[in-house]
Protein backbone atom coordinates (compact mmCIF):
# COMPACT_ATOMS: atom_id res chain seq x y z
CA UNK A 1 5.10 -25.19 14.12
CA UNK A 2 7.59 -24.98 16.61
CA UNK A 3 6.27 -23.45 19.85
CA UNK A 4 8.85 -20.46 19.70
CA UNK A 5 7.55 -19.73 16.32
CA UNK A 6 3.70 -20.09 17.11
CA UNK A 7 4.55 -17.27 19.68
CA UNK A 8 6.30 -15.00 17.04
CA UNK A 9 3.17 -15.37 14.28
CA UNK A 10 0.78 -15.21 17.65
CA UNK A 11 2.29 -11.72 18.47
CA UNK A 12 2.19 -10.48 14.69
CA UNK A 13 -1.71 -11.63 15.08
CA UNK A 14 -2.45 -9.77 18.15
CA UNK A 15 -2.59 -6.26 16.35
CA UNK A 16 -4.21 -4.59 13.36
CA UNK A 17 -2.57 -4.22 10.38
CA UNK A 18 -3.28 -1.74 7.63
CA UNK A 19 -1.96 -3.91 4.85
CA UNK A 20 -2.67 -5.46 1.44
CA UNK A 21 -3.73 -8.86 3.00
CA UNK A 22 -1.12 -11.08 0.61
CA UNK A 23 1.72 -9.34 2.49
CA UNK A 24 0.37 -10.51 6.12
CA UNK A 25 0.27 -13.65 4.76
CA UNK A 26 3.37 -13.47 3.89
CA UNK A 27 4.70 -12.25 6.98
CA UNK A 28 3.40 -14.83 8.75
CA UNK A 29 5.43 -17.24 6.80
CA UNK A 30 8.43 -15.42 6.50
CA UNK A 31 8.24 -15.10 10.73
CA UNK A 32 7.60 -18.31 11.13
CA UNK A 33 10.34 -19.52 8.18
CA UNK A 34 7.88 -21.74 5.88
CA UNK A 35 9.93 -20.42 3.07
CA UNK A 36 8.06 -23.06 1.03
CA UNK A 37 4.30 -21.45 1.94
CA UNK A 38 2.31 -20.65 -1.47
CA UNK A 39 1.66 -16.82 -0.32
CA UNK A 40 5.32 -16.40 -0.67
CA UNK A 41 5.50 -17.60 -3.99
CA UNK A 42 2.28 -15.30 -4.85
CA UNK A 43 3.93 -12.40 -3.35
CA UNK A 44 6.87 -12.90 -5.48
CA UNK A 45 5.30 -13.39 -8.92
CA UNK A 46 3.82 -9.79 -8.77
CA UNK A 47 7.64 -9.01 -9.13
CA UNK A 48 7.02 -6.45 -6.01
CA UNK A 49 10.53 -7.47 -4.01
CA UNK A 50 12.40 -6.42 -7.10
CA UNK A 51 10.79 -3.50 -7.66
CA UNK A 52 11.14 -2.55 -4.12
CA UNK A 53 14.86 -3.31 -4.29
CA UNK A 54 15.04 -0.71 -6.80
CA UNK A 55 13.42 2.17 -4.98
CA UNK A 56 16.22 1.16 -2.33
CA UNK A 57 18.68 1.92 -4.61
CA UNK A 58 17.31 4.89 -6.02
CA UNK A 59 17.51 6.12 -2.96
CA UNK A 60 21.02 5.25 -1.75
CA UNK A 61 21.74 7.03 -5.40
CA UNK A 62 20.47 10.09 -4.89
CA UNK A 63 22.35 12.86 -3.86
CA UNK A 64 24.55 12.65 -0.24
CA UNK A 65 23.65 11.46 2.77
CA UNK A 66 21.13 13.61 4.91
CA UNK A 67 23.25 14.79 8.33
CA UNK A 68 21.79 13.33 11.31
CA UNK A 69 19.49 11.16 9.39
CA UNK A 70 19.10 6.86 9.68
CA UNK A 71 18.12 6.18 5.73
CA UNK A 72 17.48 9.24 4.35
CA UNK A 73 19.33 11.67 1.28
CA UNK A 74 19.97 15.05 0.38
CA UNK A 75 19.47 16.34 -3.39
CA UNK A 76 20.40 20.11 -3.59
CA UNK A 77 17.83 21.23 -1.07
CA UNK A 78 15.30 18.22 -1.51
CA UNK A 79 15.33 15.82 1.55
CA UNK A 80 14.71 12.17 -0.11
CA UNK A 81 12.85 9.84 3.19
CA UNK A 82 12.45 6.35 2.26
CA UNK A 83 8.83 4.65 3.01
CA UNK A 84 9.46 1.42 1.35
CA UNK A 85 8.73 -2.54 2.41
CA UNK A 86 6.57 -3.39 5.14
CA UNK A 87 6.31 -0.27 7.82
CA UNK A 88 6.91 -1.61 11.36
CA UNK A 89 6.44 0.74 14.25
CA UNK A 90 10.30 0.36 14.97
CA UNK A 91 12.51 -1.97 13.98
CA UNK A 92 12.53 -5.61 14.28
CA UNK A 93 13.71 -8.99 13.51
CA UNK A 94 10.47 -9.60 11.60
CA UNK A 95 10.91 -5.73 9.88
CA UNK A 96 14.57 -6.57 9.08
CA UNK A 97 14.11 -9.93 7.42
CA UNK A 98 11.01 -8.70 5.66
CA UNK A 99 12.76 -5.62 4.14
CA UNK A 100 10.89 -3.11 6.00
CA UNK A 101 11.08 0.43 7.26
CA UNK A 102 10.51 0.98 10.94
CA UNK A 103 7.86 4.18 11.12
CA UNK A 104 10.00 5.68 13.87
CA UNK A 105 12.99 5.74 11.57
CA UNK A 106 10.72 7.48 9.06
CA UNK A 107 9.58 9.77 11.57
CA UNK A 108 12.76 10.58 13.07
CA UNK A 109 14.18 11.50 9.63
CA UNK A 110 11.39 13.69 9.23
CA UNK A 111 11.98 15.77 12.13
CA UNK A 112 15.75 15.42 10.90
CA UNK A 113 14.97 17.24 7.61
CA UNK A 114 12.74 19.84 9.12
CA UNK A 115 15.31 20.83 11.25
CA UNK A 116 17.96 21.34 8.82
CA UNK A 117 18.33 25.07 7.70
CA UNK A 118 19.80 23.32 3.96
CA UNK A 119 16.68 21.27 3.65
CA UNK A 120 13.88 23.35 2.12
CA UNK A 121 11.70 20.48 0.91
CA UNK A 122 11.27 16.79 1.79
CA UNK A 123 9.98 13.91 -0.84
CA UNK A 124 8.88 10.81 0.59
CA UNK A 125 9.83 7.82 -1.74
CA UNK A 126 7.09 5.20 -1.38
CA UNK A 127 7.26 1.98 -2.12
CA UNK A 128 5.37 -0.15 0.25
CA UNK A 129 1.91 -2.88 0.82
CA UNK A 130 1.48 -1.25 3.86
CA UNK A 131 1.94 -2.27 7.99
CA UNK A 132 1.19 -2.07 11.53
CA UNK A 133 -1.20 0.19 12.44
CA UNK A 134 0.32 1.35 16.11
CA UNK A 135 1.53 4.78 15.66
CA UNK A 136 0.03 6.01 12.11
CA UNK A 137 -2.46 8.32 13.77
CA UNK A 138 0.14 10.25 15.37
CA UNK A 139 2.30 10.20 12.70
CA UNK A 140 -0.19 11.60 10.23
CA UNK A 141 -0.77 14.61 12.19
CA UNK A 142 2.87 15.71 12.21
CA UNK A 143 3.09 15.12 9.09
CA UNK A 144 0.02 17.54 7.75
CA UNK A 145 1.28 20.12 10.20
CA UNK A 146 5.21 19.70 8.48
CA UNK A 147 6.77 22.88 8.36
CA UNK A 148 8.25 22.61 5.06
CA UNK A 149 6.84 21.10 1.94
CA UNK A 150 6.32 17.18 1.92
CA UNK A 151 5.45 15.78 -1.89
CA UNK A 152 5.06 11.98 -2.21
CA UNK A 153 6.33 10.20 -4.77
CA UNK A 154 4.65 6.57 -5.30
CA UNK A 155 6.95 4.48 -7.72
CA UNK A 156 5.57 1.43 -6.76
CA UNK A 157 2.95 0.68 -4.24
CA UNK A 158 1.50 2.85 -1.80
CA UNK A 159 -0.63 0.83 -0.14
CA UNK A 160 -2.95 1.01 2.92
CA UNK A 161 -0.35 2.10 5.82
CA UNK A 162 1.40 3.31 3.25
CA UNK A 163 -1.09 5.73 2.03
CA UNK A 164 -2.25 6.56 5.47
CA UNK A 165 1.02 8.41 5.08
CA UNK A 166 1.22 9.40 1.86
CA UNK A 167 -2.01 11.24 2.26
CA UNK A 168 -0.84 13.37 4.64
CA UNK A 169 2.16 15.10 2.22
CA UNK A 170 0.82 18.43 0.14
CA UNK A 171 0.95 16.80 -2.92
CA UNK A 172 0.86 13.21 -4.53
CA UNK A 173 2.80 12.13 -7.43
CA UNK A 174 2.56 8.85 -9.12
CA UNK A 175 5.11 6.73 -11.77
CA UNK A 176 2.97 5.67 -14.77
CA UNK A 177 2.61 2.47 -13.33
CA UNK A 178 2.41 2.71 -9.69
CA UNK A 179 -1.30 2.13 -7.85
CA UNK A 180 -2.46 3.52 -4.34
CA UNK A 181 -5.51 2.51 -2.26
CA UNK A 182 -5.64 -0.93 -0.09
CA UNK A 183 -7.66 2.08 2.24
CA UNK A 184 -8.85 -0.63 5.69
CA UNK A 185 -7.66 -2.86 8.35
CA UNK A 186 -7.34 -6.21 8.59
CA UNK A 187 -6.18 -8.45 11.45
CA UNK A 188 -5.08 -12.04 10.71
CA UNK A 189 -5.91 -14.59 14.18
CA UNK A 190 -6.28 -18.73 14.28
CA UNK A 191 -8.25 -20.70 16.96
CA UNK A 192 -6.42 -24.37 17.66
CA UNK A 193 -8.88 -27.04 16.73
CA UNK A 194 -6.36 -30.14 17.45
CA UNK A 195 -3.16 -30.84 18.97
CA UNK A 196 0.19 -28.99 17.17
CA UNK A 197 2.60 -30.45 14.81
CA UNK A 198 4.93 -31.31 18.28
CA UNK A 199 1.68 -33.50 19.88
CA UNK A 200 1.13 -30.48 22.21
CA UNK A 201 -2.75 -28.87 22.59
CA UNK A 202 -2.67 -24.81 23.39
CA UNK A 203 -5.30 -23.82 26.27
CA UNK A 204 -5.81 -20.07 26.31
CA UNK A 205 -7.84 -19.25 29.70
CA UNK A 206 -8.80 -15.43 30.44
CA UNK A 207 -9.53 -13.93 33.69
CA UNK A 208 -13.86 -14.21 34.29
CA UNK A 209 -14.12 -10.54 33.90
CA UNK A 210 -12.55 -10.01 30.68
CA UNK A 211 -14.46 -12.25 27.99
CA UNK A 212 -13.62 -10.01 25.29
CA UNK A 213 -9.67 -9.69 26.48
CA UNK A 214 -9.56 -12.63 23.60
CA UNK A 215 -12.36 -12.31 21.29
CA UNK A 216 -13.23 -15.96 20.13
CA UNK A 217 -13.60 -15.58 15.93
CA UNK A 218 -15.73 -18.76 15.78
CA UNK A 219 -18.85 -16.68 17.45
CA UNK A 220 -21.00 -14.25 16.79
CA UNK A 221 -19.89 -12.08 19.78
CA UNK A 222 -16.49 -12.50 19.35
CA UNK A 223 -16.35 -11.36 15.44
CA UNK A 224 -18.78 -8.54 16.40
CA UNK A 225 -16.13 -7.36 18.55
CA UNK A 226 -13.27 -7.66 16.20
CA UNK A 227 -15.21 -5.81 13.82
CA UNK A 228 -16.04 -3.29 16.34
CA UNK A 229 -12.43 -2.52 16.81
CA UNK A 230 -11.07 -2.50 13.11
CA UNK A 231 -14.30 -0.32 12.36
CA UNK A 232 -13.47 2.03 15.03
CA UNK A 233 -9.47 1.86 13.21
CA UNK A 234 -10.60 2.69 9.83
CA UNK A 235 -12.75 5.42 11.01
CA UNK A 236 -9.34 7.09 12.53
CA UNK A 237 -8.09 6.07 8.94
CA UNK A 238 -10.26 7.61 6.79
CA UNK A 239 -10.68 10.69 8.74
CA UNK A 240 -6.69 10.89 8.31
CA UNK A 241 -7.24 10.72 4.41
CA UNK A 242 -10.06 12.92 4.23
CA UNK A 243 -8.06 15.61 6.10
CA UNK A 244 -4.43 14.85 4.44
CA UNK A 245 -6.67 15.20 0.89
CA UNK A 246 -8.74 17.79 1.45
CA UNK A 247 -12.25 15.73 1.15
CA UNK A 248 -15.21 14.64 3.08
CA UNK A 249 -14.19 11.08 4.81
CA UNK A 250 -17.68 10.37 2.76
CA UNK A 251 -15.89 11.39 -0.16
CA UNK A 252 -12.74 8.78 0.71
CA UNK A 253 -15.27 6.31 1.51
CA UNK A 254 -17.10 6.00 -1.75
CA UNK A 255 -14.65 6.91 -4.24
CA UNK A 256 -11.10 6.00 -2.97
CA UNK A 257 -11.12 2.61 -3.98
CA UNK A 258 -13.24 0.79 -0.83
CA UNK A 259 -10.24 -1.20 0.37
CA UNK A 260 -9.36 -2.30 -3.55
CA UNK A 261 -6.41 -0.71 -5.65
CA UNK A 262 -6.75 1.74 -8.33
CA UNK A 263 -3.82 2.33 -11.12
CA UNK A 264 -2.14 5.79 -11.70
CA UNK A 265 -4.73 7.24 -13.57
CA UNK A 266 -7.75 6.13 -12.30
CA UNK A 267 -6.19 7.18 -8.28
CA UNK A 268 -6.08 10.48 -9.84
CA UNK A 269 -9.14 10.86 -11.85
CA UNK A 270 -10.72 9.85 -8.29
CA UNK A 271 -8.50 12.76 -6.45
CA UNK A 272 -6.54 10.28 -4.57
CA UNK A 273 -3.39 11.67 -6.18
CA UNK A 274 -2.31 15.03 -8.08
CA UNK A 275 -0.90 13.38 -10.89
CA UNK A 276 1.72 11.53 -13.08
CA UNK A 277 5.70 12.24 -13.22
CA UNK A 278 8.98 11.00 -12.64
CA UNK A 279 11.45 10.85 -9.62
CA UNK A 280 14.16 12.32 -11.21
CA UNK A 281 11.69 15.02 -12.28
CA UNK A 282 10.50 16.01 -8.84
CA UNK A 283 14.29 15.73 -7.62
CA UNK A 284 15.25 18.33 -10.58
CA UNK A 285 12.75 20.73 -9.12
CA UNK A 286 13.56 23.89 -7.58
CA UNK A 287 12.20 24.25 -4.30
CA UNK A 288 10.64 27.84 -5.75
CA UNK A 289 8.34 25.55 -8.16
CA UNK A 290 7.11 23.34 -4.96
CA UNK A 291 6.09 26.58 -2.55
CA UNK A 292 2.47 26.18 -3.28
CA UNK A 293 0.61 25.98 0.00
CA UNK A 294 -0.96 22.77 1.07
CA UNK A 295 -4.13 23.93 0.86
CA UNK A 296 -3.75 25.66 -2.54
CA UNK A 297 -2.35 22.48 -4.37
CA UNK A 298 -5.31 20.49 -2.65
CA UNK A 299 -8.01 23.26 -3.95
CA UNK A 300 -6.63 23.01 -7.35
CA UNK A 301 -6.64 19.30 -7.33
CA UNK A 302 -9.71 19.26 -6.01
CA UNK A 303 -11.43 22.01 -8.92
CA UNK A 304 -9.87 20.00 -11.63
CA UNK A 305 -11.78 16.97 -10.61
CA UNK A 306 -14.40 18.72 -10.32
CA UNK A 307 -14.23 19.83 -13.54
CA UNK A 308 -14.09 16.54 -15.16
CA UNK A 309 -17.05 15.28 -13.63
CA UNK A 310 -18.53 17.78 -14.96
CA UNK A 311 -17.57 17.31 -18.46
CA UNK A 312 -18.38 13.53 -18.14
CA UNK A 313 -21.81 14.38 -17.13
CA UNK A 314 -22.27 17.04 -20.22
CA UNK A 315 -20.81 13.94 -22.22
C-alpha cells in the first residue's frame, strides 16, 4: 500500500465506528482503492448500493426542494431529511466516494426544517449500515428534544449509527423488508509485522508517559483498553436508545438484537420500531394524523408489546 494511502486507512482506524462491520471493511478498501478486495464484492451482492441509490432518488422525487436546506425536500408540510450511505461527521473525500451523508448536513437540515414556519413535520428517510461515531451523542439529544414531530422511515437499513439516530425520532416506521439493529461499536486497527509492499518498515514510538496513547492489540493491556473505550461508547449508545425508545437501556440490551439485525417484524415485535408502512403513505399523511406526543406514541408502543407478551405467555 502506498504510504499516502496507509495514512488515509490509518486515520479511518484511529476512531470508533458504529457500523455493520462489512461496510468498514469496505471503506477501508474503497479509501485505499483495492477496488478488487473481496469485502467489496460481499458488500455488493447484498444488492445494498442499489437499493440505496433508490432511496436517493426517492428523495430527489419528492416534493420541492426544502429552502435553506443542503439535501433535503418539502412534501406539503412534511420535511423529507435524507440519512442514507455511510454517515460521516462532515463531509469528505472518503464520505463522497463512499456515497455517504455527512451528519452535520443532516443536522443542519434539521435545524433548517424546524425553523421553517411551512414545515410542520420532518421524516427522516433512512437508508444506511451506519458510521463514525464523533458527534452522535450530541446529535441524539437535539433530536429527542425536536420541536416538531420527527417519524423515521427505514426503507432499507438502519443500522447501528444509523439507528442511534433513528431512535431518537417519535415514531419508527419500517418497509416490509427493511431490518434495524447492528446496536455496538467496533474499531478496525493493524499492527505491521514486516516491511510494506514499497520495502519500507513503519516504527510508531510514543512519548514514555503515554503507553496507552497507542494501545498495542497484540496484548492483554492494550485490548483491555480498547475494550474499555468502545464499552464506555456503547454505554453512551444504548442509553441514547433506551431514552429515544422509551425503555430501560437493560431492556435495549437484552432484547434489541445484541449487536445482530432483526427483520421488520421481529424489530417491532421486540419494540425497536412502531410498525410496518410505506413512504408514500407517511408522505400522504396530514400533519393532524402525526400530532401524537412523543411520549404518547412511545406508551402505546410500548402497552402493545406488552400485551403480546402477554398473550404468548397465556399461549
Amino acid at each position: 500500500m502506498k504510504p499516502d494511502l496507509s495514512a488515509l486507512v490509518a486515520a479511518i482506524r484511529a476512531q470508533p465506528w458504529a457500523i455493520v462491520p462489512e461496510y468498514l471493511d469496505a471503506i477501508e478498501a474503497i479509501a485505499a482503492r483495492a477496488l478488487d478486495d473481496d469485502v467489496l464484492a460481499k458488500v455488493s451482492a447484498d444488492g445494498h448500493e442499489a437499493m440505496m441509490a433508490a432511496s436517493r432518488a426517492a428523495v430527489a422525487a419528492v416534493g420541492r426542494r426544502l429552502e435553506g436546506a443542503q439535501v433535503s425536500t418539502l412534501r406539503g408540510a412534511t420535511a423529507v431529511i435524507p440519512v442514507v450511505g455511510t454517515i460521516f461527521p462532515r463531509a469528505s473525500m472518503v464520505g463522497a466516494s463512499t456515497g455517504g451523508t455527512a451528519l452535520s448536513t443532516i443536522m443542519h437540515d434539521m435545524r433548517v426544517a424546524w425553523a421553517n414556519d411551512d414545515v410542520e413535520r420532518v421524516v427522516m428517510l433512512v437508508d444506511s449500515p451506519g458510521g463514525v461515531v464523533s458527534g452522535l451523542g450530541e446529535a441524539a439529544e437535539a433530536l429527542r428534544a425536536a420541536p416538531k414531530p420527527i417519524t423515521a422511515f427505514v426503507t432499507g437499513m438502519g443500522a447501528s449509527a444509523a439507528y442511534w439516530l433513528a431512535s431518537q425520532a417519535g415514531e419508527i416506521v419500517l418497509d416490509r423488508s427493511a431490518r434495524v439493529g447492528s446496536i455496538g461499536v467496533v474499531a478496525s486497527m493493524s499492527r505491521q509485522e514486516g516491511p510494506d509492499s514499497n520495502g519500507r518498515r513503519a516504527y510508531e514510538v510514543v512519548s514514555s508517559g503515554a503507553p496507552m496513547k497507542r494501545p498495542d492489540p497484540a496484548t492483554e493491556e492494550g485490548r483491555a483498553a480498547i475494550q474499555e473505550e468502545l464499552d464506555a461508547i456503547e454505554a453512551v449508545f444504548v442509553a441514547d436508545v433506551a431514552a429515544g425508545r422509551g425503555v430501560s437501556a437493560t431492556r435495549v440490551r437484552a432484547d434489541f438484537g445484541q449487536g445482530a439485525m432483526k427483520t421488520a417484524a421481529a424489530a417491532i415485535e421486540a419494540g425497536m420500531a412502531n410498525r410496518i408502512g410505506t413512504l408514500e403513505g407517511e408522505l400522504s399523511k396530514h400533519p393532524g394524523q402525526t400530532r401524537a406526543t412523543r411520549a404518547g406514541g412511545r406508551a402505546r408502543a410500548s402497552a402493545d408489546l406488552e400485551t403480546r407478551r402477554r398473550a404468548a405467555e397465556r399461549n
